[in-house]
Protein backbone atom coordinates (compact mmCIF):
# COMPACT_ATOMS: atom_id res chain seq x y z
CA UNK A 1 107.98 99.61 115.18
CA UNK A 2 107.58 103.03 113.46
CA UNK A 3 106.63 106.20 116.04
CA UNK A 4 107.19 109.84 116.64
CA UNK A 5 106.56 109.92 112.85
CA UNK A 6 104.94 113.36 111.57
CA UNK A 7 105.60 115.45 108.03
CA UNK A 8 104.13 116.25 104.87
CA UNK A 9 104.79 115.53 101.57
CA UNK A 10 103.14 118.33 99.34
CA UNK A 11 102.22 118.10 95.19
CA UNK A 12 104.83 119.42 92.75
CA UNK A 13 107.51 118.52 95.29
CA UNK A 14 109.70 115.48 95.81
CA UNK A 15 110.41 113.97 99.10
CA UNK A 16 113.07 112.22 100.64
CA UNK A 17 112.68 109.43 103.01
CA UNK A 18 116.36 108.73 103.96
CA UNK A 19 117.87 106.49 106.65
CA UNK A 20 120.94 104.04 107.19
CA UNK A 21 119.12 100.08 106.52
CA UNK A 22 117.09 99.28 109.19
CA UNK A 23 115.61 102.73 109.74
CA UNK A 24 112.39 101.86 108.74
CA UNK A 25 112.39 103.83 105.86
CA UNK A 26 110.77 100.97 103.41
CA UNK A 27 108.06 100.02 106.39
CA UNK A 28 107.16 103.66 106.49
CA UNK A 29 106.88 103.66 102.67
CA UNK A 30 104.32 100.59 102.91
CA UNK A 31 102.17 102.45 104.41
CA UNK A 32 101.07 104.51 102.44
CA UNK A 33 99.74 102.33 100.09
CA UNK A 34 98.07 100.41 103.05
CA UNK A 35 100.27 96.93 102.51
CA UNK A 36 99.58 97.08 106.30
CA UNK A 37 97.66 99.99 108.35
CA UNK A 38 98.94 101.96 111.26
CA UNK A 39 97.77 100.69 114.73
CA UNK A 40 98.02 104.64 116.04
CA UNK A 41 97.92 107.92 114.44
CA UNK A 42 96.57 108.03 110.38
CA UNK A 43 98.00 109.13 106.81
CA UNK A 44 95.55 111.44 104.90
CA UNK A 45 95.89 112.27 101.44
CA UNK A 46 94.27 115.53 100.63
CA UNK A 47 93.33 115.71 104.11
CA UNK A 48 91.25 112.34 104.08
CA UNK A 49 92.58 109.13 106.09
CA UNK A 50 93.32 106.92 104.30
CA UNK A 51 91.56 103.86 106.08
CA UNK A 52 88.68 106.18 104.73
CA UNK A 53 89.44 105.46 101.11
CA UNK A 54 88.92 101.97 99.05
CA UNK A 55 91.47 99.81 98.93
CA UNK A 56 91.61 100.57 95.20
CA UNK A 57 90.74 104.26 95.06
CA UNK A 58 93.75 104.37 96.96
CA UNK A 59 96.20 102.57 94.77
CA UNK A 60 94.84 104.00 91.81
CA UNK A 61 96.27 107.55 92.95
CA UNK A 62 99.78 105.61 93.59
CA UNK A 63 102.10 104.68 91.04
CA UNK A 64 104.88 102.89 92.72
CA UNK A 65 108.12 102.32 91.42
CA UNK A 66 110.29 99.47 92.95
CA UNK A 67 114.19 99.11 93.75
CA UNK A 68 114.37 96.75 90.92
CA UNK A 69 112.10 97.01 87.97
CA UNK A 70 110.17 93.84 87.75
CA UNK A 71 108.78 92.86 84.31
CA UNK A 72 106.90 90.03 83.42
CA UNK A 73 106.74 88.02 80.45
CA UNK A 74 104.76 89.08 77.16
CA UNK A 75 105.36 92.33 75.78
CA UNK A 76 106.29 95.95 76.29
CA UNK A 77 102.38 96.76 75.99
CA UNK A 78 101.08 94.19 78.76
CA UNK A 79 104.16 95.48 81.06
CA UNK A 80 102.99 98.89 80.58
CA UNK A 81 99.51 98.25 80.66
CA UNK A 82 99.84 95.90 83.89
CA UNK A 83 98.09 98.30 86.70
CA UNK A 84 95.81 99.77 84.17
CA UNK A 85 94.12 97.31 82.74
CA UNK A 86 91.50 99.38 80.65
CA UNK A 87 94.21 101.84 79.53
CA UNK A 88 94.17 102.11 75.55
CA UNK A 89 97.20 102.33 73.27
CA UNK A 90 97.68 106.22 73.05
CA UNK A 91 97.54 105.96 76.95
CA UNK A 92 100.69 103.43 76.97
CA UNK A 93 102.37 105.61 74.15
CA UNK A 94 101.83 108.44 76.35
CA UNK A 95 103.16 106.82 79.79
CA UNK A 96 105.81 105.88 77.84
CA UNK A 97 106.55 109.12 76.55
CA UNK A 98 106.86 110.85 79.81
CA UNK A 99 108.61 107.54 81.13
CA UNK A 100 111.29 109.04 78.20
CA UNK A 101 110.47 104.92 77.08
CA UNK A 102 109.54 105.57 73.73
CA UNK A 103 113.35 105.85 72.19
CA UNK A 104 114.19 102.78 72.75
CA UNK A 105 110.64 100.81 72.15
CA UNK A 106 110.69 102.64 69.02
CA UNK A 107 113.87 100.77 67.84
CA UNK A 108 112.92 97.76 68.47
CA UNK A 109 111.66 96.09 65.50
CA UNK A 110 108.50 95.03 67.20
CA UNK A 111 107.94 98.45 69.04
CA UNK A 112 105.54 98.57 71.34
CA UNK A 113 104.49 94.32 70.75
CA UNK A 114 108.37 93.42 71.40
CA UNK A 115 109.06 90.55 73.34
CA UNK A 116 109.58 90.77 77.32
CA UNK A 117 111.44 87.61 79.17
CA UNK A 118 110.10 86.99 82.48
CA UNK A 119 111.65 89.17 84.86
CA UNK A 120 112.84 91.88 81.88
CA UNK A 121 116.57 89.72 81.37
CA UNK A 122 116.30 90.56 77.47
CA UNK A 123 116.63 94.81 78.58
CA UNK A 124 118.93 96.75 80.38
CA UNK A 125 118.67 98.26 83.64
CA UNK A 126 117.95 101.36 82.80
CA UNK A 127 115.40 100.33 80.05
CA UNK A 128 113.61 98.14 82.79
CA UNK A 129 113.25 100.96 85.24
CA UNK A 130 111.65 102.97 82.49
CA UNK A 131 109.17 100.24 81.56
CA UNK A 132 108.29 100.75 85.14
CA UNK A 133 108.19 104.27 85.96
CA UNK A 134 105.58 104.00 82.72
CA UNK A 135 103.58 101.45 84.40
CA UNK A 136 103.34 103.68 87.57
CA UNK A 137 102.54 106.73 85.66
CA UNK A 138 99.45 105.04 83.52
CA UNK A 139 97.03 105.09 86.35
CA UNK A 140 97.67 109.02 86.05
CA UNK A 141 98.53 109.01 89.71
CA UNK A 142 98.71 111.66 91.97
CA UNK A 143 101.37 110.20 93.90
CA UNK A 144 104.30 108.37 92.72
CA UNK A 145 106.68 106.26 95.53
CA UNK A 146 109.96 105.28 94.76
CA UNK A 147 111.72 102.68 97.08
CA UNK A 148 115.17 103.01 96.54
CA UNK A 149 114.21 103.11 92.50
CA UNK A 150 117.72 103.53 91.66
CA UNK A 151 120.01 101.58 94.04
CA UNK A 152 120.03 98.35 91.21
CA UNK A 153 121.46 100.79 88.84
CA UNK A 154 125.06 102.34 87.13
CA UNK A 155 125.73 105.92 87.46
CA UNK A 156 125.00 106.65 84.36
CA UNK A 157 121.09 104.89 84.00
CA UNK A 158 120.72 106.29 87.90
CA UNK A 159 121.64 109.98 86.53
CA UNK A 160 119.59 109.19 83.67
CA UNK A 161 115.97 108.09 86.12
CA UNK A 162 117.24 110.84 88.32
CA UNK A 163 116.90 113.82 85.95
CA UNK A 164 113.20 112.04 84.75
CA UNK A 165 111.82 111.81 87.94
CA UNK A 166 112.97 115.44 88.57
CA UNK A 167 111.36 116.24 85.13
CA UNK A 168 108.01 114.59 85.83
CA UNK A 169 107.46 116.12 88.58
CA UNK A 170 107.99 119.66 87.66
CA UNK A 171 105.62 118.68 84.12
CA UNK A 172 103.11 116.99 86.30
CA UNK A 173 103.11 118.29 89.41
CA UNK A 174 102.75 115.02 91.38
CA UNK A 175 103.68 114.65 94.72
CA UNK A 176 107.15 112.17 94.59
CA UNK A 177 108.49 110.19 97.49
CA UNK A 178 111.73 108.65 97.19
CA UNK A 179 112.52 106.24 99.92
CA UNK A 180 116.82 106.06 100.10
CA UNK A 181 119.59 106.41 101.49
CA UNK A 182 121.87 107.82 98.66
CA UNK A 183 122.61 111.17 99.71
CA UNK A 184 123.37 112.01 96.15
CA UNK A 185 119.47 110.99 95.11
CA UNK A 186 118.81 113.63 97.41
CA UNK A 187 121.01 116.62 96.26
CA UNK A 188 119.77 116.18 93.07
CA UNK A 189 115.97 115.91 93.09
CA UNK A 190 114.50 117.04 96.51
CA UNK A 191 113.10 119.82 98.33
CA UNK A 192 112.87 118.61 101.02
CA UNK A 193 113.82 115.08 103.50
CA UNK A 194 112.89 113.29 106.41
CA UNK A 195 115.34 111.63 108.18
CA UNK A 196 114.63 108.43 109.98
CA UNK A 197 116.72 106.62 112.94
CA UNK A 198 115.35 103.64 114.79
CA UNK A 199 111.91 103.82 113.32
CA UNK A 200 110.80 107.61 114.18
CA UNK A 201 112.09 110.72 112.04
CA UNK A 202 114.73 112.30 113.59
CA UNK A 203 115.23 115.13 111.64
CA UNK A 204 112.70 117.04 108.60
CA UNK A 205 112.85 119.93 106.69
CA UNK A 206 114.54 121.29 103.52
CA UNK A 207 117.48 119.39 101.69
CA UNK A 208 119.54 123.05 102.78
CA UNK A 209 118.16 122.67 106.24
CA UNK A 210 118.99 119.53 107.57
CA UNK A 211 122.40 119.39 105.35
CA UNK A 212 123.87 122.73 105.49
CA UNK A 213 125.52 122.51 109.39
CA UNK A 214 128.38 120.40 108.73
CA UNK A 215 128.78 119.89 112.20
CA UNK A 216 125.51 118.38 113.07
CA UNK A 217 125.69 114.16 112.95
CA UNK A 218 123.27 113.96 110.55
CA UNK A 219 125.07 115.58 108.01
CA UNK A 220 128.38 113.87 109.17
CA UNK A 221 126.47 110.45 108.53
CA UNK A 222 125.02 110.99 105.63
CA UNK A 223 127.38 113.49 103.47
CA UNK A 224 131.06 111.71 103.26
């Protein structure tokens, strides 16, 4: 059960949803896109609850972004072009552009039309999580929700999505929540976090704010 649950995530700045697992961190994150609604209080987005909006209005303003890319088989097109159905081909090129996607379609010898195994086994990692961040980005949301987006990753792919996500949202100026509980994720890329405990938020503010005290058992749980 989530409760005593109250911030705001704001456009052109990234968000942190952080708790240890079992927080309800990833329940909080599922509602937002209404997987399930809230029984009490409401979400808004631009000041409109969301129970308010269509189902698909909704979503269409989302682009989520999973803990582990999933890609589906057919090709680096369909993948793309899987929440977007009437999205044309300079629309994937350009979700794939900002995705920082495009290097490494364009040396495949198919490009864009190359092959995808079910569930993405024929790319890396990294190159997965790209294919998905584009697929997120081609509804032209105004929100974009990452759950744990780059806990499946190596250091060096997770710096990689890291310094995109940071990038795309200073370019776009969408409003980014990143559900985790990487401390580093947070150090990196946000202005500001929520901290959750037991299904409420503990603790909100700036990444300074709630980190800076090194006394204070938040920062003693989360910051080794």
């Amino acid at each position: 059960m989530l409760h005593d649950i109250s911030f705001t995530a704001k456009p052109g700045q990234t968000t942190a949803i952080i708790g240890s697992t079992g927080s309800g961190k990833s329940t909080l994150a599922k509602l937002i896109p209404r997987f399930f609604d809230v029984t009490n209080g409401k979400i808004t987005l631009d000041g409109v609850d969301i129970r308010d909006i269509s189902i698909e209005t909704l979503r269409s303003q989302i682009g989520y972004v999973p803990q582990t890319g999933i890609l589906f088989s057919g090709d680096i097109n369909s993948n793309i072009s899987y929440g977007a159905p009437g999205i044309d081909e300079a629309g994937i090129k350009e979700a794939a552009q900002i995705a920082q996607a495009t290097e490494f379609i364009e040396d495949k010898p198919d490009k864009f039309e190359s092959a995808i195994a079910q569930g993405g086994t024929n790319v890396s990692g990294g190159q997965k999580q790209r294919v998905g961040i584009a697929r997120a980005l081609s509804t032209n949301p105004s929100i974009l929700l990452c759950d744990e987006a780059t806990s499946a990753l190596d250091p060096v792919a997770t710096e990689q999505i890291l310094q995109l996500l940071k990038r795309i949202n200073k370019e776009l100026g969408i409003t980014i929540l990143i559900v985790t509980h990487e401390i580093d994720v947070i150090q990196k890329i946000c202005n500001r976090v929520a901290v959750m405990e037991l299904g409420r938020v503990v603790e909100q503010g700036s990444v300074l704010d709630v980190f800076s005290d090194p006394q204070k058992e938040i920062t003693k749980r989360f910051v080794k």
